[in-house]
N, C-alpha and C. Protein backbone atom coordinates (compact mmCIF):
# COMPACT_ATOMS: atom_id res chain seq x y z
N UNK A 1 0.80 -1.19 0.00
CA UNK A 1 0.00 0.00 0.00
C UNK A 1 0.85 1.27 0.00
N UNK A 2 2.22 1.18 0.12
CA UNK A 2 3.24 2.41 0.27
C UNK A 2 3.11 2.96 -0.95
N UNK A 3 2.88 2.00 -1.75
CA UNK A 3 3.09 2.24 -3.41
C UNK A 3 2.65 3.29 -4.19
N UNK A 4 1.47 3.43 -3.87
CA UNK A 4 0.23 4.09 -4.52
C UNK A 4 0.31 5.70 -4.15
N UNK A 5 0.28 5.57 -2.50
CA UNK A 5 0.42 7.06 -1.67
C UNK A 5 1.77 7.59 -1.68
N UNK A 6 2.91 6.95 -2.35
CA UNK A 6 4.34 7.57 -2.64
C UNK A 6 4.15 8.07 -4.13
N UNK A 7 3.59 7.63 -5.16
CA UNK A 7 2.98 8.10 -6.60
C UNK A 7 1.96 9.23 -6.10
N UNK A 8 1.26 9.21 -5.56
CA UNK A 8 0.54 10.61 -5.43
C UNK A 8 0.68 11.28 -4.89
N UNK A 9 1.75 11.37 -3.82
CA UNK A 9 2.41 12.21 -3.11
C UNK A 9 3.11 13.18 -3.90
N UNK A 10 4.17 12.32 -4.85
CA UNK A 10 5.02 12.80 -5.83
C UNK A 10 4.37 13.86 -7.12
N UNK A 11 3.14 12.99 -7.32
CA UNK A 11 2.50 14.32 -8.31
C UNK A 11 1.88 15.40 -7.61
N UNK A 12 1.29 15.13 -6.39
CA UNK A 12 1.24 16.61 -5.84
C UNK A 12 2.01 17.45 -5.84
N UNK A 13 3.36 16.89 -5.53
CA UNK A 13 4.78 17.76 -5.42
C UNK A 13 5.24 18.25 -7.12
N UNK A 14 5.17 17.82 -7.89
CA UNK A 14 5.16 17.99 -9.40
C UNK A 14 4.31 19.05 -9.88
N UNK A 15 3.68 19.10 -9.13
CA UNK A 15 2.02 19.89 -9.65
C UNK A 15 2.15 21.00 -9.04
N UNK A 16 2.06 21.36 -7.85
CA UNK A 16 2.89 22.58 -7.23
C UNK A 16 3.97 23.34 -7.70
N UNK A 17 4.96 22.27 -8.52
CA UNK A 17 6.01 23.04 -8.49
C UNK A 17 5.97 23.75 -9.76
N UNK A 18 5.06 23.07 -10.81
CA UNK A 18 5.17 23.25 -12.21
C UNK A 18 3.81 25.14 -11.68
N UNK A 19 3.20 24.96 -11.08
CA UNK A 19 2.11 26.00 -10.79
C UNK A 19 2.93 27.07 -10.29
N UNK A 20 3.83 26.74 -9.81
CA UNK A 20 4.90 27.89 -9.20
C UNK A 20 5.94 28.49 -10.01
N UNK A 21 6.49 27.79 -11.31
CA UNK A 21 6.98 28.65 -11.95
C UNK A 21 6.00 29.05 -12.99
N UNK A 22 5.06 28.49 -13.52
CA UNK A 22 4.21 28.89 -14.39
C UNK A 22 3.69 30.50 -13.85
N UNK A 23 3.92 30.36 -12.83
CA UNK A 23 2.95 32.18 -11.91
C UNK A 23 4.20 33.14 -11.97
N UNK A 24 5.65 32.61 -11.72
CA UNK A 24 6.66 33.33 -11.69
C UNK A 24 7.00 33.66 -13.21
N UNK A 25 6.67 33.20 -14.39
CA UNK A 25 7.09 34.01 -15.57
C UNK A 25 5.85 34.62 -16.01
N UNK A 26 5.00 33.86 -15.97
CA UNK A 26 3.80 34.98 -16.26
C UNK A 26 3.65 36.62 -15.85
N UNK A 27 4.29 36.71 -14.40
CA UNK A 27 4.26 37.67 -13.75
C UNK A 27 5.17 38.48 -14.07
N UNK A 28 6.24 37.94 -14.74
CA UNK A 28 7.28 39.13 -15.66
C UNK A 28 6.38 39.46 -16.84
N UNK A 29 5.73 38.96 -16.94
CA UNK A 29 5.26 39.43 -18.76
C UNK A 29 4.19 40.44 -18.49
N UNK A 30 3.42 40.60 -16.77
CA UNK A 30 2.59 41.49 -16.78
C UNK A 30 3.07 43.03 -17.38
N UNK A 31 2.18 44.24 -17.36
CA UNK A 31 2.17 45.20 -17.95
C UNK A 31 3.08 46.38 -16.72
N UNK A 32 3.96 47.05 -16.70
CA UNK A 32 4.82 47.57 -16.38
C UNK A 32 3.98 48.54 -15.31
N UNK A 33 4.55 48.71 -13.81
CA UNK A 33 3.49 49.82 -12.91
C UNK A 33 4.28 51.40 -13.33
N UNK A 34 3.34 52.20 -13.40
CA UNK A 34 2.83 53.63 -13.58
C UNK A 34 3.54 54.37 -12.25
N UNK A 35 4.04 55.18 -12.12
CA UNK A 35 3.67 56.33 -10.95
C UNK A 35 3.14 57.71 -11.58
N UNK A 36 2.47 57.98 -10.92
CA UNK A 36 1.34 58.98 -11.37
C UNK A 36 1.22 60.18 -10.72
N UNK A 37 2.24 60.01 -9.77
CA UNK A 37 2.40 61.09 -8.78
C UNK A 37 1.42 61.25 -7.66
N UNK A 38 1.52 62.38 -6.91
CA UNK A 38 0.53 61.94 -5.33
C UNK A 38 -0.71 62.32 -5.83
N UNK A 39 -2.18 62.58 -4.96
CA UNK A 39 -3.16 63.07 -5.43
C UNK A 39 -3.89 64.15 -4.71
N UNK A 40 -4.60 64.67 -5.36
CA UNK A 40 -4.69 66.32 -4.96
C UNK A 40 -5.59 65.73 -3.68
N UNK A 41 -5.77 66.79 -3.05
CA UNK A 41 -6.33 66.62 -1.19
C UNK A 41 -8.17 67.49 -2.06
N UNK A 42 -8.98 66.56 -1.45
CA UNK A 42 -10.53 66.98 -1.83
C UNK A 42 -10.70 67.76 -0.61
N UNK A 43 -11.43 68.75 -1.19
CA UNK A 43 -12.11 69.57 -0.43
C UNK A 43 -13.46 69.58 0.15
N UNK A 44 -13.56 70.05 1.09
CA UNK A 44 -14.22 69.69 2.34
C UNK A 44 -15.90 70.24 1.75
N UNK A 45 -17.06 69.82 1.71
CA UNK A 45 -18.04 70.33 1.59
C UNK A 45 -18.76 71.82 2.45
N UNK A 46 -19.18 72.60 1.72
CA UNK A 46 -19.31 73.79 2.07
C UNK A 46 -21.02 74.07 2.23
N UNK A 47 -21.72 74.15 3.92
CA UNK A 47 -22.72 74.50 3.99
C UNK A 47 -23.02 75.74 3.84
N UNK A 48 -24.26 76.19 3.09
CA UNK A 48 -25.03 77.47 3.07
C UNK A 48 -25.82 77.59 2.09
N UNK A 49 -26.48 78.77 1.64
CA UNK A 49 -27.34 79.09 0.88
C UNK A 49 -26.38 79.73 -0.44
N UNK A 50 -27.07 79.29 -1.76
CA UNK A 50 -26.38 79.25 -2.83
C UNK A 50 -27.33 81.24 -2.87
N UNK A 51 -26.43 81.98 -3.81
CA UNK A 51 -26.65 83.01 -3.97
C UNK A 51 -27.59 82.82 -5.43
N UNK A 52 -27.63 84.07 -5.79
CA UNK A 52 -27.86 83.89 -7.42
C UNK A 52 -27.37 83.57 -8.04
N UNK A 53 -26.11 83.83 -8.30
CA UNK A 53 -25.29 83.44 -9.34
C UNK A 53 -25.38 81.94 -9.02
N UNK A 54 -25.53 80.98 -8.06
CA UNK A 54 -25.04 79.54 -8.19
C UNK A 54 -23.93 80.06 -7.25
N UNK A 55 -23.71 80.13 -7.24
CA UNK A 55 -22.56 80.14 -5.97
C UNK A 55 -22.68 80.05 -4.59
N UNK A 56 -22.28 79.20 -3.77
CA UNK A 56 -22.55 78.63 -2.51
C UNK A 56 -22.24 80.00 -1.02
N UNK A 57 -22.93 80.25 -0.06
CA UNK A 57 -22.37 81.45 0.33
C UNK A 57 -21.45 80.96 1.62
N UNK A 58 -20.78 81.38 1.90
CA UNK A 58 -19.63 80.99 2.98
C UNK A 58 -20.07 80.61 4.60
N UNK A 59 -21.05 80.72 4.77
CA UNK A 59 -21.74 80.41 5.97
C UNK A 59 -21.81 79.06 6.36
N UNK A 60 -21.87 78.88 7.70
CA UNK A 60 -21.68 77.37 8.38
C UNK A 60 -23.27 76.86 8.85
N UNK A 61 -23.35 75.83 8.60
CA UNK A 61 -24.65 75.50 9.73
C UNK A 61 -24.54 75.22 11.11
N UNK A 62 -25.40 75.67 11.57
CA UNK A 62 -25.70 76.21 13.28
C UNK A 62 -26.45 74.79 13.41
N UNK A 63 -26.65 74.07 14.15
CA UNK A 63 -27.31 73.05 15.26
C UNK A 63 -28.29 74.16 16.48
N UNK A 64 -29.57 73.91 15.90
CA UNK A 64 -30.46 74.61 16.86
C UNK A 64 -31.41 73.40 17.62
N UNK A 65 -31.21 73.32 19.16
CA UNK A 65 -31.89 72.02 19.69
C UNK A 65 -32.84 72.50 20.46
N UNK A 66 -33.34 73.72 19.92
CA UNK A 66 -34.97 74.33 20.69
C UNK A 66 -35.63 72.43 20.16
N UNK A 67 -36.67 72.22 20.52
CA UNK A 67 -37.83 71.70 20.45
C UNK A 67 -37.48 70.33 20.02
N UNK A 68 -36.43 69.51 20.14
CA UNK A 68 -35.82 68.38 19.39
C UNK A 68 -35.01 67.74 21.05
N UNK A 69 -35.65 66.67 21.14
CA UNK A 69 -35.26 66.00 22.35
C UNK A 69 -33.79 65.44 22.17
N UNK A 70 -33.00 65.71 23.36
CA UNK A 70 -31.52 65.38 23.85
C UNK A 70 -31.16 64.10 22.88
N UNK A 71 -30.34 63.89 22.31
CA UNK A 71 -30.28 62.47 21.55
C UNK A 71 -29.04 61.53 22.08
N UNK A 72 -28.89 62.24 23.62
CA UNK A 72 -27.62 61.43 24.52
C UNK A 72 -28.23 61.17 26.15
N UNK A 73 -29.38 61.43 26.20
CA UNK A 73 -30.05 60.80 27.19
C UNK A 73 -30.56 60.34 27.29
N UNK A 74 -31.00 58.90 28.50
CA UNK A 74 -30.95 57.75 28.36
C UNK A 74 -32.74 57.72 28.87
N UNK A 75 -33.82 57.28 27.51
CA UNK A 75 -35.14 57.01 27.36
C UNK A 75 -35.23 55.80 28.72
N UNK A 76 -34.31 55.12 28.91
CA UNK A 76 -34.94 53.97 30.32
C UNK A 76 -34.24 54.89 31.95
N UNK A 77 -33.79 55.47 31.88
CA UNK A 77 -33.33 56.03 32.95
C UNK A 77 -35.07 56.91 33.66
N UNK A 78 -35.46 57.60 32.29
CA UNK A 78 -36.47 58.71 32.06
C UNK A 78 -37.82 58.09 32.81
N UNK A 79 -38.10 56.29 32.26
CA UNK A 79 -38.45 55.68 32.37
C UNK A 79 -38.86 55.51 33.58
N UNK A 80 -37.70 55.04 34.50
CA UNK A 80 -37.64 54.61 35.63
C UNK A 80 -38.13 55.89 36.85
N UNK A 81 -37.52 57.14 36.37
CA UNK A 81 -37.40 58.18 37.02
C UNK A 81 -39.14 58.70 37.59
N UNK A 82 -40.04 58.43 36.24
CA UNK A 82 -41.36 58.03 36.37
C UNK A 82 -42.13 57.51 37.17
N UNK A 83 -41.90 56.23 37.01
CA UNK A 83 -42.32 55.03 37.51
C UNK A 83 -42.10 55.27 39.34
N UNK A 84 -40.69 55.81 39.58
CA UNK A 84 -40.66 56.23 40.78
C UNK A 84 -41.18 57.26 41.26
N UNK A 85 -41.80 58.44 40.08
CA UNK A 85 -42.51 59.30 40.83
C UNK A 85 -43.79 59.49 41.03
N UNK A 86 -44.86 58.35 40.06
CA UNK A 86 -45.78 57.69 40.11
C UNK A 86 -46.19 56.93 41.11
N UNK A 87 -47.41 57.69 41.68
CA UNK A 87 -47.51 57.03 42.99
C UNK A 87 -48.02 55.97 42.63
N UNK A 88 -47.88 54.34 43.28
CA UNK A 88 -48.24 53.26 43.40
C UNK A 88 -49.38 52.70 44.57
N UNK A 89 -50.38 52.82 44.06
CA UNK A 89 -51.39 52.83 45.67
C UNK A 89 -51.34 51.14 45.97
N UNK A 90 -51.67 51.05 46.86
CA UNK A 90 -51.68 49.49 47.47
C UNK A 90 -52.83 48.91 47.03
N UNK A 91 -52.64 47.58 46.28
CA UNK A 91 -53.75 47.38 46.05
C UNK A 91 -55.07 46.86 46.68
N UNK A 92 -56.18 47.23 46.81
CA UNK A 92 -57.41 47.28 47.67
C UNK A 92 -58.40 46.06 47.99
N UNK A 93 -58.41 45.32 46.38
CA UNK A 93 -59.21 44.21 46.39
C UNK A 93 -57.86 43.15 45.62
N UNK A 94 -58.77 41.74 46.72
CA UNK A 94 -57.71 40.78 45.55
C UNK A 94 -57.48 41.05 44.17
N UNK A 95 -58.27 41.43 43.22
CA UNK A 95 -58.94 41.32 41.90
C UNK A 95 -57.89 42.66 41.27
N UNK A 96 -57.56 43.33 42.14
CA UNK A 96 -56.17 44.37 41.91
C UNK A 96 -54.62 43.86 41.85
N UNK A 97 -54.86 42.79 42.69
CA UNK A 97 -53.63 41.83 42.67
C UNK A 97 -53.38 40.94 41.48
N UNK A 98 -54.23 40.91 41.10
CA UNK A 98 -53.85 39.76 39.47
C UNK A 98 -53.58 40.27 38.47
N UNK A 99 -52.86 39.81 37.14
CA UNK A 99 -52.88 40.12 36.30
C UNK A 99 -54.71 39.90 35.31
N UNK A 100 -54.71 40.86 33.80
CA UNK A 100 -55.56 40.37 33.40
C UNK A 100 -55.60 39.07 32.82
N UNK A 101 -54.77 38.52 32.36
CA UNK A 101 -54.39 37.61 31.43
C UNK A 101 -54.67 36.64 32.68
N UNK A 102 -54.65 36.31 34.10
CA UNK A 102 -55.43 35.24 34.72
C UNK A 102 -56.94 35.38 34.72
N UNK A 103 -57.22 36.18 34.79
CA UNK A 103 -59.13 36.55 34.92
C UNK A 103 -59.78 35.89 33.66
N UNK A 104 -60.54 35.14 32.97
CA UNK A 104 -61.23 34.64 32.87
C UNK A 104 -62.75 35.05 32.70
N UNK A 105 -63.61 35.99 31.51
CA UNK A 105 -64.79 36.31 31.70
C UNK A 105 -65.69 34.56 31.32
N UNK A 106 -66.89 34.36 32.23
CA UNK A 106 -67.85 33.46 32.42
C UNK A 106 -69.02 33.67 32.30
N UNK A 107 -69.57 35.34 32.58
CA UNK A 107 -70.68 35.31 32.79
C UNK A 107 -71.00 37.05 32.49
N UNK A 108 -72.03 37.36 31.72
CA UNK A 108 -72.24 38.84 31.96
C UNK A 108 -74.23 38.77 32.03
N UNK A 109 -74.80 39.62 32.71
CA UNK A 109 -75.72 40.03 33.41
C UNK A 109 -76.16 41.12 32.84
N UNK A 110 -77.24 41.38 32.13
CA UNK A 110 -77.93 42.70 31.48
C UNK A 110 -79.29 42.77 31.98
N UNK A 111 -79.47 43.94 32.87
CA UNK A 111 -80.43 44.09 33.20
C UNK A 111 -80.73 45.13 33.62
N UNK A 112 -82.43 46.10 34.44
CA UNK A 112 -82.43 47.27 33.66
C UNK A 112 -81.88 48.02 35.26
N UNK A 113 -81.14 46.85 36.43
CA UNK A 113 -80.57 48.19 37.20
C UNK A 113 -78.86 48.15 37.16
N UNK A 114 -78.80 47.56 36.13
CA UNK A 114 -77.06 47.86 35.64
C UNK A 114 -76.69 46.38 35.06
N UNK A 115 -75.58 46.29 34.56
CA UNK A 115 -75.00 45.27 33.64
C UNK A 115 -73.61 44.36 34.74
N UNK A 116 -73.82 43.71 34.88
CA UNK A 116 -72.32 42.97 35.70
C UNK A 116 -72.31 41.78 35.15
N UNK A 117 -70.73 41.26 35.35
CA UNK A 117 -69.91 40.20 34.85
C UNK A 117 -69.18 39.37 36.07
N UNK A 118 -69.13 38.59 35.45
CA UNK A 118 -67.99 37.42 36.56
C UNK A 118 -66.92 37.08 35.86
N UNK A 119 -65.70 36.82 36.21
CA UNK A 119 -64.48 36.13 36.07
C UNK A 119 -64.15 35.43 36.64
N UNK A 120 -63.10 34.51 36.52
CA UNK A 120 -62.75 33.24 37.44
C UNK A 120 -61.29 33.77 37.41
N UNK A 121 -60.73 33.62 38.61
CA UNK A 121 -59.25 33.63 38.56
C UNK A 121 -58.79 32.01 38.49
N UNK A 122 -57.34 32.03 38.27
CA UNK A 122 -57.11 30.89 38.09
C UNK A 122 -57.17 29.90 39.22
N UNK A 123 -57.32 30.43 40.33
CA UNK A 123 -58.09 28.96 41.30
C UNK A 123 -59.22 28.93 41.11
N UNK A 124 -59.84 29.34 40.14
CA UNK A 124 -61.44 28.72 39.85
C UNK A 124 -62.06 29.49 40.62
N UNK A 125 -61.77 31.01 41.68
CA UNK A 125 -62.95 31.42 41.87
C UNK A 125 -63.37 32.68 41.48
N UNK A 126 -64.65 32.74 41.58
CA UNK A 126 -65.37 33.96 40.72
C UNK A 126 -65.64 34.73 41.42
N UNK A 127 -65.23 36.05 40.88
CA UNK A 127 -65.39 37.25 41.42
C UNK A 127 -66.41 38.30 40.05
N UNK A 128 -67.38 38.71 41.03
CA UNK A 128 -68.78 40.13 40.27
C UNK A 128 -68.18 41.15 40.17
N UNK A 129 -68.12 41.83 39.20
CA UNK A 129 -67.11 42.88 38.79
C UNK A 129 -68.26 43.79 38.13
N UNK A 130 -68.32 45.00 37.78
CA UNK A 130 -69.03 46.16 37.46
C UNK A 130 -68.74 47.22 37.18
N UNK A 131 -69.24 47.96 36.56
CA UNK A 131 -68.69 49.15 35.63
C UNK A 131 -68.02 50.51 37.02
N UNK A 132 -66.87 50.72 36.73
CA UNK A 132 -65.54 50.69 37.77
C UNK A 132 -65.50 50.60 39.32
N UNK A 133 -65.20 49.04 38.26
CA UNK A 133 -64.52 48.22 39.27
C UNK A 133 -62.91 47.89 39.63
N UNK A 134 -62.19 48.00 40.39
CA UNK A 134 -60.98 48.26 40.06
C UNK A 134 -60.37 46.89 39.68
N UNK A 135 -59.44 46.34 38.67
CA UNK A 135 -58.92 45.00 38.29
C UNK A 135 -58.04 45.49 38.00
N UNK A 136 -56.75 44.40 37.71
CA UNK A 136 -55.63 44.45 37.17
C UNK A 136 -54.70 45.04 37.85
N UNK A 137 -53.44 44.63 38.00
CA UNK A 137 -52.19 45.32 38.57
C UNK A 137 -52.00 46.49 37.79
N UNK A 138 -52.16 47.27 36.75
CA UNK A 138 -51.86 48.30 36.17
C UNK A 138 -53.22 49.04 36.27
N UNK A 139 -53.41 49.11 37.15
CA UNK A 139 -54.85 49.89 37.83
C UNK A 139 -55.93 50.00 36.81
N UNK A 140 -56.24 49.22 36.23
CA UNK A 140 -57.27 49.04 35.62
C UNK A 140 -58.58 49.13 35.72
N UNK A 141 -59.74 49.93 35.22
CA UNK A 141 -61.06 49.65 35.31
C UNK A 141 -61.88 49.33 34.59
N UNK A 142 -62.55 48.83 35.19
CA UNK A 142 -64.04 48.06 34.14
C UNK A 142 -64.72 49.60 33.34
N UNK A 143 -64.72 49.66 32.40
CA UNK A 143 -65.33 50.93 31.74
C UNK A 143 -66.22 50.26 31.19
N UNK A 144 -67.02 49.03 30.26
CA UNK A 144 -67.94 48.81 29.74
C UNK A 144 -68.52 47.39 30.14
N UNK A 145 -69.77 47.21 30.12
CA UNK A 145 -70.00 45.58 30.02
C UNK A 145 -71.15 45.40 29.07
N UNK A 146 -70.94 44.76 27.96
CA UNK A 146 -71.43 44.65 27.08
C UNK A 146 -72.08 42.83 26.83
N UNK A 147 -73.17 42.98 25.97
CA UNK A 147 -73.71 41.16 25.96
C UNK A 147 -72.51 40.39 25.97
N UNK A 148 -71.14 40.79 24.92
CA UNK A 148 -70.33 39.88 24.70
C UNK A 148 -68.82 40.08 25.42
N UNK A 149 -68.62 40.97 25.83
CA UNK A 149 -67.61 40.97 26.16
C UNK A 149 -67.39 42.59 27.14
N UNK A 150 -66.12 42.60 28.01
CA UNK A 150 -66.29 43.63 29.28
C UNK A 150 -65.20 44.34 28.36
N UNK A 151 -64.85 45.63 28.61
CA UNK A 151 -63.99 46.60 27.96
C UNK A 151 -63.25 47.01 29.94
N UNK A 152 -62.23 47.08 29.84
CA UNK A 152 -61.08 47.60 30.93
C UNK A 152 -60.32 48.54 30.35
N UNK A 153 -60.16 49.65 31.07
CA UNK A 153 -58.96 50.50 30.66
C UNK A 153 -57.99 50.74 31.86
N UNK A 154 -56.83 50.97 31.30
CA UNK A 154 -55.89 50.42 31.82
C UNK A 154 -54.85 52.46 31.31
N UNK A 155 -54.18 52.95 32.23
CA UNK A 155 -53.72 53.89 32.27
C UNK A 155 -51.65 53.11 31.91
N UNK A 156 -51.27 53.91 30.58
CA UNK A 156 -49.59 52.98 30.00
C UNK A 156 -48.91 54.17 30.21
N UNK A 157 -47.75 54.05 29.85
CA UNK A 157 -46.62 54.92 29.46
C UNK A 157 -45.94 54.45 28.28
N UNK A 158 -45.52 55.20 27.43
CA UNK A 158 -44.91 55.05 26.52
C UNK A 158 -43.24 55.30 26.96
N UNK A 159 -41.97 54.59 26.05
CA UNK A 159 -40.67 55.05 26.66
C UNK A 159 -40.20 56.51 26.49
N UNK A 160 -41.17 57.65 26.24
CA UNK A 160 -41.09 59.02 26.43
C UNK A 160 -41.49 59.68 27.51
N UNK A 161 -42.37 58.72 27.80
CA UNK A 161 -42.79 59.17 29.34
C UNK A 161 -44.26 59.85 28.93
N UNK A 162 -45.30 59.77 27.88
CA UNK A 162 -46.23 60.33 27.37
C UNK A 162 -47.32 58.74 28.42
N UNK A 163 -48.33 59.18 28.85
CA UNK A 163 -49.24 58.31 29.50
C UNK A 163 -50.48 58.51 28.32
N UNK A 164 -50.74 57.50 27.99
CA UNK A 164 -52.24 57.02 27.08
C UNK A 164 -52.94 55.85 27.82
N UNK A 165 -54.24 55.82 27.23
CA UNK A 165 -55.43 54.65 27.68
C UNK A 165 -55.17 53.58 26.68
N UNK A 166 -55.22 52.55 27.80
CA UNK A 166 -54.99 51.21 26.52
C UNK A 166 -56.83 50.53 26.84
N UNK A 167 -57.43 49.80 25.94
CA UNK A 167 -58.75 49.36 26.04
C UNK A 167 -58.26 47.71 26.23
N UNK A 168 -58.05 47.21 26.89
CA UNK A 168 -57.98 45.58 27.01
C UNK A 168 -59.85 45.25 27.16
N UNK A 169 -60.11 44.12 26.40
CA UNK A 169 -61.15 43.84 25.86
C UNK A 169 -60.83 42.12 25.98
N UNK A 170 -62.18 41.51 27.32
CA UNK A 170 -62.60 40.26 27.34
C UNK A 170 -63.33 39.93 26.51
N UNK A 171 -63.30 38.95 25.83
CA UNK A 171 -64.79 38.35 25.59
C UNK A 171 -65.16 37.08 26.63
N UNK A 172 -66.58 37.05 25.92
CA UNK A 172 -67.34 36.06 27.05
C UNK A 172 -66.88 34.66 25.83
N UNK A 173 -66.63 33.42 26.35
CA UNK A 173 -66.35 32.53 25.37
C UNK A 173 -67.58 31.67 25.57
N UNK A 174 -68.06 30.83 24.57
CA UNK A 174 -69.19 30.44 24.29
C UNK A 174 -68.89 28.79 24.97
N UNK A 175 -70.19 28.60 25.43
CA UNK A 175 -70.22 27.28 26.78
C UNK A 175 -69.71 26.09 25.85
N UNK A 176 -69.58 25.25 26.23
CA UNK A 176 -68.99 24.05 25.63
C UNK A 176 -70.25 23.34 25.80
């Protein structure tokens, strides 16, 4: 078996070597390098208002940061700074303690001395809820109760620190 892998060893080595002078005369026959001398230095772009003629006028642009928010201060710092100055009331009823996403609508009630709903938290028990009623850890209230489904609004912040109403919207799911 020496036989075979000493023959192909050898033409690898053949093959290389013939590729290596083949690149070394070719490379004399390339086309002769140029110097061309150094190159001129470009000039710097020039802000301002072009005159009449077309001609650019010598003036610089100014950076004016009236009405254009800081673009080196830090939107989660701003965040936080909020959040800490936002008072946090304790919450009052269990049903303040949960998230919405455990609550569960089961049941809504239309009738002519007001409209109420039930939810189940996730230990299965149900709590009567009514148009504001307080729910949700993000202080949420019941604003609507409708045949099919309860409407909650819920007071957000955006990472500017701008506060909007978000509408989180149950439906009632149909009995099995």
């Amino acid at each position: 078996m020496k036989g075979p892998r000493k023959a192909k060893s050898n033409s690898l080595i053949a093959g290389g070597l013939i590729t290596f002078l083949l690149g070394f005369f070719t490379a004399s026959i390339a086309q002769p390098v140029v110097f061309k001398g150094p190159r001129q230095a470009k000039k710097p772009p020039v802000f301002g208002a072009m005159d009449k003629g077309g001609i650019q006028d010598e003036t610089t642009y100014v950076y004016n940061p009236k009405g254009k928010p800081d673009p080196f201060s830090s939107f989660i710092a701003r965040q936080e700074a909020f959040e800490k100055k936002r008072k946090k009331r304790k919450p009052r009823t269990y049903l303040e303690t949960l998230e919405l996403s455990q609550l569960e609508l089961i049941a809504i009630i239309i009738g002519p001395k007001g409209n109420w709903a039930m939810v189940r938290d996730s230990k299965g028990v149900g709590h009567v809820i009514k148009k504001g009623t307080p729910i949700g850890t993000n202080g949420g209230i019941v604003y609507k109760i409708l045949p099919d489904k309860v409407i909650i609004k819920e007071k957000h912040m955006d990472f500017r620190g701008k506060q909007f109403t978000k509408e989180i919207v149950k439906k009632l799911h149909a009995s099995k």
